[in-house]
Protein backbone atom coordinates (compact mmCIF):
# COMPACT_ATOMS: atom_id res chain seq x y z
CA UNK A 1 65.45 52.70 152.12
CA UNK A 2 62.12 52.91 153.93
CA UNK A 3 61.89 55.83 156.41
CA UNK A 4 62.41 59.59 157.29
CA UNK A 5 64.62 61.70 158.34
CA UNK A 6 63.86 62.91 162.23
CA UNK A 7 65.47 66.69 163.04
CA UNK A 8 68.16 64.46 164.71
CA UNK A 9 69.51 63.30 161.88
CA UNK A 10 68.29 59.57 162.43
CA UNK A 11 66.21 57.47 160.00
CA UNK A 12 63.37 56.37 161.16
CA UNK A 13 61.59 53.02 159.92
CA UNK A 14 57.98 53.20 158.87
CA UNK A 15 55.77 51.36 161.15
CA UNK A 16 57.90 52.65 163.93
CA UNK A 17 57.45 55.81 166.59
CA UNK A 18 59.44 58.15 166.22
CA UNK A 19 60.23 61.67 167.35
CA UNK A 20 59.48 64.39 164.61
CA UNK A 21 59.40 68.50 164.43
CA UNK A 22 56.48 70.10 161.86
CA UNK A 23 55.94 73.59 161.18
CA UNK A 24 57.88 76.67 160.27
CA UNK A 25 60.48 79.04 162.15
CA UNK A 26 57.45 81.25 163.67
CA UNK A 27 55.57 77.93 165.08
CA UNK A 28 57.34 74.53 165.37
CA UNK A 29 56.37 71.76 167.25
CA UNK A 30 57.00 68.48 167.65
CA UNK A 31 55.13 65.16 168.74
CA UNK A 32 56.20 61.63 169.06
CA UNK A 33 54.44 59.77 165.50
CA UNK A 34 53.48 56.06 164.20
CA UNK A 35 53.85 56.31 160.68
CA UNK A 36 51.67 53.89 159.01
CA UNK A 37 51.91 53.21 154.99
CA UNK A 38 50.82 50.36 152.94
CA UNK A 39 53.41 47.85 151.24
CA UNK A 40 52.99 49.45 147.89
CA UNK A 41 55.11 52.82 149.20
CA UNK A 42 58.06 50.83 150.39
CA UNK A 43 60.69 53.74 148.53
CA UNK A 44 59.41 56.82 150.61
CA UNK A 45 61.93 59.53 151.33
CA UNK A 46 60.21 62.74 152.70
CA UNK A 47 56.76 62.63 155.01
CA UNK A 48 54.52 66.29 154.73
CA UNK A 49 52.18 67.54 157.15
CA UNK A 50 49.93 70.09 155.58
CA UNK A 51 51.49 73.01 155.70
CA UNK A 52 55.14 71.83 155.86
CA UNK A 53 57.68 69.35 154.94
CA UNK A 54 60.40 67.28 156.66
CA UNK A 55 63.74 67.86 154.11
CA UNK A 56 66.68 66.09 155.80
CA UNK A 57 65.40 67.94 159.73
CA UNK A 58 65.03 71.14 157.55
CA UNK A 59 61.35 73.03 157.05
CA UNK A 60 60.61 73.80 153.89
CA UNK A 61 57.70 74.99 152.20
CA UNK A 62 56.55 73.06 149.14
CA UNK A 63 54.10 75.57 147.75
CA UNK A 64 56.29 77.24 145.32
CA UNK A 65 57.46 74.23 143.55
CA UNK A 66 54.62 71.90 144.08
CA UNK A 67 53.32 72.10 140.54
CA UNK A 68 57.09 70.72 139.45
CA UNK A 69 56.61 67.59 141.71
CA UNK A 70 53.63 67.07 140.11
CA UNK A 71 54.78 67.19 136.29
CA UNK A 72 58.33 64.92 137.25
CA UNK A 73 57.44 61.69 135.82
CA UNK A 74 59.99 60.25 138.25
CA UNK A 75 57.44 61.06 141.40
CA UNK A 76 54.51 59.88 142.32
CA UNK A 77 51.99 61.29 145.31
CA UNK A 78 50.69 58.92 148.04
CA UNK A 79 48.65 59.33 150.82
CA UNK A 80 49.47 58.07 154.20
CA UNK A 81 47.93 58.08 157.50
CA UNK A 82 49.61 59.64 160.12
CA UNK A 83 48.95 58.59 163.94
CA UNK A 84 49.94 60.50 166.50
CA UNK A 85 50.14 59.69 170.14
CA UNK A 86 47.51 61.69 171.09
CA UNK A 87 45.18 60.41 168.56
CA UNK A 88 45.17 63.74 166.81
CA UNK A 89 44.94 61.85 163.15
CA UNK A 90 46.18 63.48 159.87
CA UNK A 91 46.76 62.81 156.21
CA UNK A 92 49.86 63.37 155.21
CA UNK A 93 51.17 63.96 151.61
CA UNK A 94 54.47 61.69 150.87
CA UNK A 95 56.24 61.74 147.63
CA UNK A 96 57.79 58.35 146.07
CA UNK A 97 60.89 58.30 143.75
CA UNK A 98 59.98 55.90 141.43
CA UNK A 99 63.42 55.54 140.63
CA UNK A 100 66.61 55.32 143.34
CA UNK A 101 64.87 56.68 146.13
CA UNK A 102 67.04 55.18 148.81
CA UNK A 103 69.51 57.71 146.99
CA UNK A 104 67.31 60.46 146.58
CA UNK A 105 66.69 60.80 150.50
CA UNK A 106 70.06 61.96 151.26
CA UNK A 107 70.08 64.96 148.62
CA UNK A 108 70.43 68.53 150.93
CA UNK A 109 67.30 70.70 150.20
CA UNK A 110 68.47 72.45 147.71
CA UNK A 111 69.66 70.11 145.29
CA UNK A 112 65.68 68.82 145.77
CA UNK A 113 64.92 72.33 144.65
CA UNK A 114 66.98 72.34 141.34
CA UNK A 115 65.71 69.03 140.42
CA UNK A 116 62.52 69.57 140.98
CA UNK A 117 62.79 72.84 139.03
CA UNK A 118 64.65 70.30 136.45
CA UNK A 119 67.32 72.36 136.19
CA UNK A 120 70.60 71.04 137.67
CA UNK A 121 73.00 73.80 138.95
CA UNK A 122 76.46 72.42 139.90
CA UNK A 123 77.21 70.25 142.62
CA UNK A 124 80.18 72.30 143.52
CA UNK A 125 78.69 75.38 144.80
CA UNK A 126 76.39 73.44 146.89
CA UNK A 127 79.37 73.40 149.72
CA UNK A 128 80.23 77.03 148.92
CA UNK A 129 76.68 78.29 149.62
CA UNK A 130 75.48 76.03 152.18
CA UNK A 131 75.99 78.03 155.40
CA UNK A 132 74.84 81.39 153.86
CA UNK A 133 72.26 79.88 152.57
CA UNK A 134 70.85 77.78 155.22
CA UNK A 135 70.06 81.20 157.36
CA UNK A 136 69.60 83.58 155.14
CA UNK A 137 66.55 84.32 153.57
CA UNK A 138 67.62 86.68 151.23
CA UNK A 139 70.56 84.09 149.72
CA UNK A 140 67.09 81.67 149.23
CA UNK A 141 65.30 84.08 147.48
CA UNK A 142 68.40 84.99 145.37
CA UNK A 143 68.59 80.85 144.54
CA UNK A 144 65.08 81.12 143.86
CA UNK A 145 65.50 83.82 141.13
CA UNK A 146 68.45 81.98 139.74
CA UNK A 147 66.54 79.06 138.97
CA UNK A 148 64.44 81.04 137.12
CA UNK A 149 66.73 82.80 135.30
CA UNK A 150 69.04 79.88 134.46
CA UNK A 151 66.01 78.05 132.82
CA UNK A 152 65.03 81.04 130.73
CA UNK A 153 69.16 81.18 129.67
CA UNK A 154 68.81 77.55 128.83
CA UNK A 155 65.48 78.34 126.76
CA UNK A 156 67.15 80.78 125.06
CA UNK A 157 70.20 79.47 124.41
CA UNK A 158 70.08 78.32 120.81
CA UNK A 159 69.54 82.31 120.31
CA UNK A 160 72.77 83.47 121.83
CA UNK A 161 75.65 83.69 119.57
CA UNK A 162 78.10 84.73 122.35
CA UNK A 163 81.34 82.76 123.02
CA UNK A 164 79.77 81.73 126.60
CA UNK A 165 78.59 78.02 127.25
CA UNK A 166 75.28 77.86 129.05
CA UNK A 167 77.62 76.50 132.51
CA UNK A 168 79.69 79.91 132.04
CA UNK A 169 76.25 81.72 132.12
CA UNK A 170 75.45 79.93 134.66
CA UNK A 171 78.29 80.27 136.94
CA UNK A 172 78.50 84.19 136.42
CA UNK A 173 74.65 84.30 137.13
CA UNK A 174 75.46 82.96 140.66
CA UNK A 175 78.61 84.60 141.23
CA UNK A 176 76.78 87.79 140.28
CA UNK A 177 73.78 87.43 142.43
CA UNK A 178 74.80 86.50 145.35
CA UNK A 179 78.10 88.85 145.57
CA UNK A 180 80.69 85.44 145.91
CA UNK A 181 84.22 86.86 144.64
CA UNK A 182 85.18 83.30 143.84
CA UNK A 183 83.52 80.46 142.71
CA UNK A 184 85.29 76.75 141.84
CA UNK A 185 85.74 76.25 138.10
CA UNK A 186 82.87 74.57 136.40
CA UNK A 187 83.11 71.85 133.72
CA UNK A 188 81.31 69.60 131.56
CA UNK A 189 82.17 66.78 134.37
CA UNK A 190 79.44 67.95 136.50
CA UNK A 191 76.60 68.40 134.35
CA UNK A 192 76.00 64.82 133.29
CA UNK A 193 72.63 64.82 131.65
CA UNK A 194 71.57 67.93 133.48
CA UNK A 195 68.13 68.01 132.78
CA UNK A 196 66.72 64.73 132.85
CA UNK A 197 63.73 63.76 135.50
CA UNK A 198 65.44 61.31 137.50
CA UNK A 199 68.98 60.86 139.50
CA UNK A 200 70.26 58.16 140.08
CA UNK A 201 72.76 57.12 143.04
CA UNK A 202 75.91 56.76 140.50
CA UNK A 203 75.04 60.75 139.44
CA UNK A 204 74.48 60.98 142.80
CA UNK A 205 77.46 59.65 144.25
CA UNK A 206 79.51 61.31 141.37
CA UNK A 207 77.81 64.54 142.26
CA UNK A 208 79.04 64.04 146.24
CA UNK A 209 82.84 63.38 145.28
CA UNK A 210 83.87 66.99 146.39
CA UNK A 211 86.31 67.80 148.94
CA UNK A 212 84.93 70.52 151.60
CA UNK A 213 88.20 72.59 151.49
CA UNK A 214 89.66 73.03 148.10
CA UNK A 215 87.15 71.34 145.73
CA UNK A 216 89.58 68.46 144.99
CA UNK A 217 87.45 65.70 143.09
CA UNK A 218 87.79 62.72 145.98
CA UNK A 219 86.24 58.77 146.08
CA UNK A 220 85.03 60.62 149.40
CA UNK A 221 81.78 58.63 149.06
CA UNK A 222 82.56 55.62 147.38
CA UNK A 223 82.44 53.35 149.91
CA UNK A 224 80.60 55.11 152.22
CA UNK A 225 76.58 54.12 153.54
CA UNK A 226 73.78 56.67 153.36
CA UNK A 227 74.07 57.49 156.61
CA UNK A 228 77.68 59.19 156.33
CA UNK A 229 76.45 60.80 153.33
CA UNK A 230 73.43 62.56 155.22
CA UNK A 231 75.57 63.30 158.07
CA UNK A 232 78.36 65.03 155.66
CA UNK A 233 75.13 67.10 154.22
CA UNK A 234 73.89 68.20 158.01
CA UNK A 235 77.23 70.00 158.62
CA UNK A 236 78.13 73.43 157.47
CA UNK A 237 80.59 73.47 154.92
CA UNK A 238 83.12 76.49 154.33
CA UNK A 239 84.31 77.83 151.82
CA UNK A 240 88.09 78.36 151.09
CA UNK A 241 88.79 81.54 148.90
C-alpha cells in the first residue's frame, strides 16, 4: 500500500494531490498537498508535519512515544519533501514498517500506541473503549497510565506468586481505571506473541475478527480489502453490557 490516509477516510497515492488537515484541536488547518517520496519508501503508512501526525484522519501527538518508534526494529524514519500548493515547502517525518505495512496502515490509533509501547493490550476492548475514548481526554490519559502500568506488571511478573495470569491483571487494571462494569472475557487467543516488534496482517486480521455487538469471534474480515477494514475502524463502536 503506498499512501495516506486524508481526514475523509480516502487513501491517497503518493505522487498525487490530495486534500489533508494538520494540527491539533486548538489550531487545524488544512491545505491541498503533492506528496513527493523517493522509490526506496514505497511501504509508507502515516505522513507527519512537525508538530503533528495524520493517524487514520485522527491528530495525534507523537512526542510521548517517539523514543519507542525509534527503538522498534520493525520501523524505520525517512524524510520526505512535502509540497504544498502554495509553495510553502516542509520536511516531513514519515515512518516505514519494514514489515506488512500495507497492514499496519489500517490499525486505529490506539492499537499504534500499544505497539509502539510494545505492549499489546487486547483487541477486544478496542470496540468497547473506542467512543469514550476518542473524546475524552481523561479516558487517554487513563490508557496512557495503563500502558505503563501493564508493562511494569509484566516486568514484575515472575515475582508475583498470586493465582492471577498477567491477561487477568491486565483486564482488572482496565476495568478498574476507567470505571467499565463489564468487560468481554479475555483469553490466551488474543495475545498471540504479545510482545514482539512487528504485526503482521494474519495477527492483524485475527486481531479484527470481533463482532461490534456481543464480541462473537466472526471471519468478519476475511475476505474483506483494507479499505472496509479502515472504514469499520472510523465508526464508533458500542458497547453492549
Amino acid at each position: 500500500m503506498v499512501g495516506v490516509i486524508d481526514n475523509h477516510d480516502h487513501i491517497v497515492p503518493w505522487n498525487c494531490k490530495g486534500r489533508l488537515c494538520f494540527g491539533d484541536n486548538d489550531s487545524i488547518f488544512s491545505t491541498d498537498l503533492t506528496v513527493q517520496c523517493s522509490s526506496e519508501t514505497k511501504e509508507i503508512f502515516q505522513c507527519e508535519h512537525p508538530s503533528m501526525s495524520i493517524f487514520n484522519g485522527q491528530y495525534v501527538n507523537l512526542s510521548e512515544i517517539e523514543h519507542e518508534l525509534e527503538r522498534l526494529p520493525c520501523i524505520r524514519k525517512v524524510w520526505v519533501t512535502i509540497i504544498s500548493n502554495n509553495n510553502q515547502d516542509f520536511i516531513g517525518a514519515v515512518y516505514q514498517v519494514c514489515d506488512d505495512a500495507a497492514a499496519f496502515v489500517s490499525i486505529s490509533w490506539f492499537e499504534r500506541l500499544v505497539t509502539f509501547a510494545k505492549l499489546c493490550l487486547p483487541s477486544r476492548l478496542i470496540p468497547s473503549l473506542w467512543a469514550r475514548v476518542e473524546s475524552n481526554i481523561d479516558d487517554r490519559n487513563s490508557l496512557r497510565e495503563i500502558l505503563h502500568t501493564a508493562d511494569k506488571i509484566h516486568k514484575n511478573d515472575h515475582h508475583d506468586e498470586t493465582s492471577l495470569s498477567f491477561e487477568q491483571k491486565i483486564q482488572r487494571l482496565v476495568q478498574n481505571t476507567l470505571n467499565l462494569d463489564h468487560l468481554p472475557d479475555l483469553s490466551e487467543d488474543f495475545f498471540p506473541e504479545r510482545r514482539k516488534d512487528t504485526i503482521s496482517s494474519h495477527r492483524l486480521v485475527r486481531a479484527l475478527q470481533i463482532e461490534r455487538s456481543d464480541y462473537t469471534h466472526t471471519n468478519l474480515f476475511e475476505h474483506r480489502t483494507l479499505q472496509d477494514v479502515i472504514h469499520y475502524l472510523q465508526q464508533s463502536p458500542t458497547r453492549k453490557d
